[in-house]
Protein backbone atom coordinates (compact mmCIF):
# COMPACT_ATOMS: atom_id res chain seq x y z
CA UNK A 1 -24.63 0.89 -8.48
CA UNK A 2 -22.27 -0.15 -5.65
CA UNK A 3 -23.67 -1.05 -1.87
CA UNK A 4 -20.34 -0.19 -0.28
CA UNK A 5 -19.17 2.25 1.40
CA UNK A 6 -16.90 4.57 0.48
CA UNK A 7 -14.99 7.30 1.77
CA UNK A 8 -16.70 10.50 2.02
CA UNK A 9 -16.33 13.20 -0.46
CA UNK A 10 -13.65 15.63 0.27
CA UNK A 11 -11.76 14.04 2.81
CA UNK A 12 -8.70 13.66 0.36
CA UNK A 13 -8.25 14.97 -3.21
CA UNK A 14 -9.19 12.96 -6.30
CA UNK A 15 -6.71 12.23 -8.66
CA UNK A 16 -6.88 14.10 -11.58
CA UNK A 17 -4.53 12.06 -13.59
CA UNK A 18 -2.49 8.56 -13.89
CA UNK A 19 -1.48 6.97 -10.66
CA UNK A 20 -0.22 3.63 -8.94
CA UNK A 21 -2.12 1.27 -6.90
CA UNK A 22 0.03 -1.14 -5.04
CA UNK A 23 -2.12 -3.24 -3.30
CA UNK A 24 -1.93 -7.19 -1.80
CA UNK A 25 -1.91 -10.71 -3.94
CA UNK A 26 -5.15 -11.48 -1.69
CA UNK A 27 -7.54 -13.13 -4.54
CA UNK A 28 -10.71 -12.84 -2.57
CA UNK A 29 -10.95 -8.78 -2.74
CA UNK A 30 -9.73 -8.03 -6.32
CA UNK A 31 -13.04 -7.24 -7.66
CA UNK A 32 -13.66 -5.22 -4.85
CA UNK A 33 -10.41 -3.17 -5.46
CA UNK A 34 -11.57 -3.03 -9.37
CA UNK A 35 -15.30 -1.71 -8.13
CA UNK A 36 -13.54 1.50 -5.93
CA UNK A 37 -11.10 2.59 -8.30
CA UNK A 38 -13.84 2.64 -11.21
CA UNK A 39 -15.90 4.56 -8.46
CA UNK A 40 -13.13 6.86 -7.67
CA UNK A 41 -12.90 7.50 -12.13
CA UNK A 42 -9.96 5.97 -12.12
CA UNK A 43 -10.80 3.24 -15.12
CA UNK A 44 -8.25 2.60 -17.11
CA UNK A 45 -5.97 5.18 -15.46
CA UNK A 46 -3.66 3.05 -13.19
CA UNK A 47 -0.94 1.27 -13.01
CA UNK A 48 -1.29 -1.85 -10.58
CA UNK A 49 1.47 -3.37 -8.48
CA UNK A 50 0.56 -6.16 -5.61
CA UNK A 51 2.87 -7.23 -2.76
CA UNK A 52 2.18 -10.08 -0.28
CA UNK A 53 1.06 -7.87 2.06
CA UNK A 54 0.69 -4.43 0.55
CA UNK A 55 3.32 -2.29 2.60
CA UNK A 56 4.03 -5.08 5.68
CA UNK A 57 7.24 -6.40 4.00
CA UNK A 58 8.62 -3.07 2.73
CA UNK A 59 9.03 -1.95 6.35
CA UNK A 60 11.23 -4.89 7.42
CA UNK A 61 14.17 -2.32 7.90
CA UNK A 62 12.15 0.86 9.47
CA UNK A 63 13.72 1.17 12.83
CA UNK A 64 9.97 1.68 14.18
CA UNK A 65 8.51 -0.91 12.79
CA UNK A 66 10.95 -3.70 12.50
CA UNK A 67 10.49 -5.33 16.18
CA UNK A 68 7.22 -5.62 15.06
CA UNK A 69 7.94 -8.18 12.45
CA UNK A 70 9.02 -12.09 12.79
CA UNK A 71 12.42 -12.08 10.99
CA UNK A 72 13.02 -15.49 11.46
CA UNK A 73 9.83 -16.71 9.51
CA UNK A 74 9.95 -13.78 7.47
CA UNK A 75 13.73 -14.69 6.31
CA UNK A 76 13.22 -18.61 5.69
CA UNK A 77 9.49 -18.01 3.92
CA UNK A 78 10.60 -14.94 1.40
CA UNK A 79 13.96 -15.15 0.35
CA UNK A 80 14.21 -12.60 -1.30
CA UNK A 81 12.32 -9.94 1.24
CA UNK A 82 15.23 -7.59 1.69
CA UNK A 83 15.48 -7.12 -2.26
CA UNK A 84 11.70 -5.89 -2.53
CA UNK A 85 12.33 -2.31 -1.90
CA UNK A 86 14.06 -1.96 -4.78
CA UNK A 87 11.65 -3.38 -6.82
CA UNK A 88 8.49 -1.76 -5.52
CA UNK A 89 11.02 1.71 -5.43
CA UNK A 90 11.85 1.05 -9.52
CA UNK A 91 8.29 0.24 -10.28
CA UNK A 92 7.69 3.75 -8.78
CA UNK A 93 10.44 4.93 -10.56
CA UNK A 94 9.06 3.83 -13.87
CA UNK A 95 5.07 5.00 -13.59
CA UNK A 96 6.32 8.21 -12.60
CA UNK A 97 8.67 8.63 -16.00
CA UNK A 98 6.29 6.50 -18.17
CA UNK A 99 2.62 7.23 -16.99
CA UNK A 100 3.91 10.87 -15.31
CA UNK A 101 1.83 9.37 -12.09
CA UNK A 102 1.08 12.12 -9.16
CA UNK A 103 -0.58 9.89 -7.16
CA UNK A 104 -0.43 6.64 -5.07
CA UNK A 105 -3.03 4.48 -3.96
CA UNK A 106 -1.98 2.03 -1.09
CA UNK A 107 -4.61 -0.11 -0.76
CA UNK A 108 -4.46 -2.34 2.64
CA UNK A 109 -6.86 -5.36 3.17
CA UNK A 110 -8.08 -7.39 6.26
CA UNK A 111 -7.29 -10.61 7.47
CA UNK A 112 -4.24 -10.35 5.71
CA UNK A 113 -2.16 -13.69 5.74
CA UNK A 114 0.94 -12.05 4.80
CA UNK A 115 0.13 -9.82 8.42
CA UNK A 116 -0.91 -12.84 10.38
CA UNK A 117 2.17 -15.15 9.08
CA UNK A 118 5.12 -12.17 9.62
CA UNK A 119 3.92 -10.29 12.50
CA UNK A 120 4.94 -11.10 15.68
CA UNK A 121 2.15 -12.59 18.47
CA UNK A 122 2.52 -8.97 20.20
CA UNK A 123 2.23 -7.18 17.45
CA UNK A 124 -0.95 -9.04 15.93
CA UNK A 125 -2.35 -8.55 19.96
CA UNK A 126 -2.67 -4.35 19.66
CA UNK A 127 -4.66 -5.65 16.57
CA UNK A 128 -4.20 -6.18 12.64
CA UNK A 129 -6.20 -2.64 11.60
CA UNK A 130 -3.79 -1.04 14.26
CA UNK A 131 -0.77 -2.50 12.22
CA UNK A 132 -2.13 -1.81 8.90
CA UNK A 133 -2.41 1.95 9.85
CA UNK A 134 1.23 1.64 11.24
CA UNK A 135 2.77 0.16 8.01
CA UNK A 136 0.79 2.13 5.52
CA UNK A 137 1.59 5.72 6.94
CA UNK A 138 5.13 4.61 7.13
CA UNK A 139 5.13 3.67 3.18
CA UNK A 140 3.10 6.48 2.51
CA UNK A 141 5.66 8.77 4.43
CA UNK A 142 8.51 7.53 1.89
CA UNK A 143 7.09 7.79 -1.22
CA UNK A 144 5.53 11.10 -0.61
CA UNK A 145 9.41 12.77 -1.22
CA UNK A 146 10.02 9.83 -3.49
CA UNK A 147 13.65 9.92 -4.73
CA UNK A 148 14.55 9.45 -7.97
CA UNK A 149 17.96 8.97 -8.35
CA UNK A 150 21.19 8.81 -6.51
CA UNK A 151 21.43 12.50 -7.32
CA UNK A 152 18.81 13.57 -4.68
CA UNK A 153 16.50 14.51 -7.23
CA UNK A 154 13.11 14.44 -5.91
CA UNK A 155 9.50 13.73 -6.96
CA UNK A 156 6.41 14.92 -4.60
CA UNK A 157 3.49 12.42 -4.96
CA UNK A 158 0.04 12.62 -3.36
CA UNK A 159 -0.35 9.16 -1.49
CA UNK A 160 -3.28 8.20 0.20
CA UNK A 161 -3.84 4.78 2.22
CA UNK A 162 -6.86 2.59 1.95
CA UNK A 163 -8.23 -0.77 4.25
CA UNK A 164 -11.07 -3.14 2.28
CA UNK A 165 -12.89 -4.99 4.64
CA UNK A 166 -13.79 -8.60 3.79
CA UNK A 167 -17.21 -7.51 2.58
CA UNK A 168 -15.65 -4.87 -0.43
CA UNK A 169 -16.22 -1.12 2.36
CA UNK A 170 -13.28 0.87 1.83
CA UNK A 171 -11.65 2.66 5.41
CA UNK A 172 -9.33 5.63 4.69
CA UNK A 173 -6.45 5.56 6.83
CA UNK A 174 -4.67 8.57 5.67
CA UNK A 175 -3.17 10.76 3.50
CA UNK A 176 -0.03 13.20 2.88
């Protein structure tokens, strides 16, 4: 029996089937993650895929959000930053043709060191849950229409965004 809490019953639709969970490397909140997907029956019906920082670095080029990040430290920290779209993009690419995925679970965390290294002093000021609900609504908002080729063929995916506080409570933070 868990002692968390959890977001409420119908305020987003339940996955019936596979789905994705891209989530953060933090170490400290994995078996929280594990406890709230088994809660929402999703046991042994995801695929899992963690970025430093959940959606933070895949927004490094959204005109919105981009001031909002440190490029400099960014750049000379993660080499290889402007390359990760494509590789979170093909790892959608491949749940959806091998596990025929419908859904996406982005799961944010707090106290985020990936948030407090990369984000600039301004940005971390309005506050870190502010920025998390900024990031992961943007990232939600692309893979919803996800594309899956160069053809314009489309997929429509159900994503909905997540926050895990330090003590394991899940937030939800929204949902297209």
């Amino acid at each position: 029996m868990s002692y968390r809490e959890y977001p409420p019953r119908g305020l987003y639709h339940l996955p019936k089937k596979n789905i994705l969970v891209l989530s953060c490397i933090d170490l400290r909140l994995t078996d929280n993650l594990l406890e709230f997907l088994h809660f929402e029956n999703l046991t042994n019906r995801y695929d899992h895929f963690a970025l430093a920082g959940t959606s933070l670095i895949t927004q490094a080029d959204n005109d919105e959000l981009t001031l909002l990040l440190d490029h400099d430290k960014l750049g000379s920290e993660v080499k290889s930053y402007k390359t990760w779209n494509d590789v979170w993009r093909d790892h959608i690419r491949l749940a959806i043709i091998l596990h025929d995925i419908k859904d996406i679970y982005i799961i944010e965390h707090e106290d985020c060191g990936a948030y407090k290294t990369f984000l600039t002093a301004e940005a971390l000021s309005a506050g870190e849950h502010s920025c998390h609900v900024k990031f992961a609504t943007a990232l939600a908002n692309q893979i919803h229409e996800f594309e899956m080729d160069d053809e314009g063929n489309t997929v429509v995916l159900n994503v909905h965004c997540f926050l895990i506080d330090l003590r394991g409570n899940i937030e939800h933070l929204y949902s297209i």
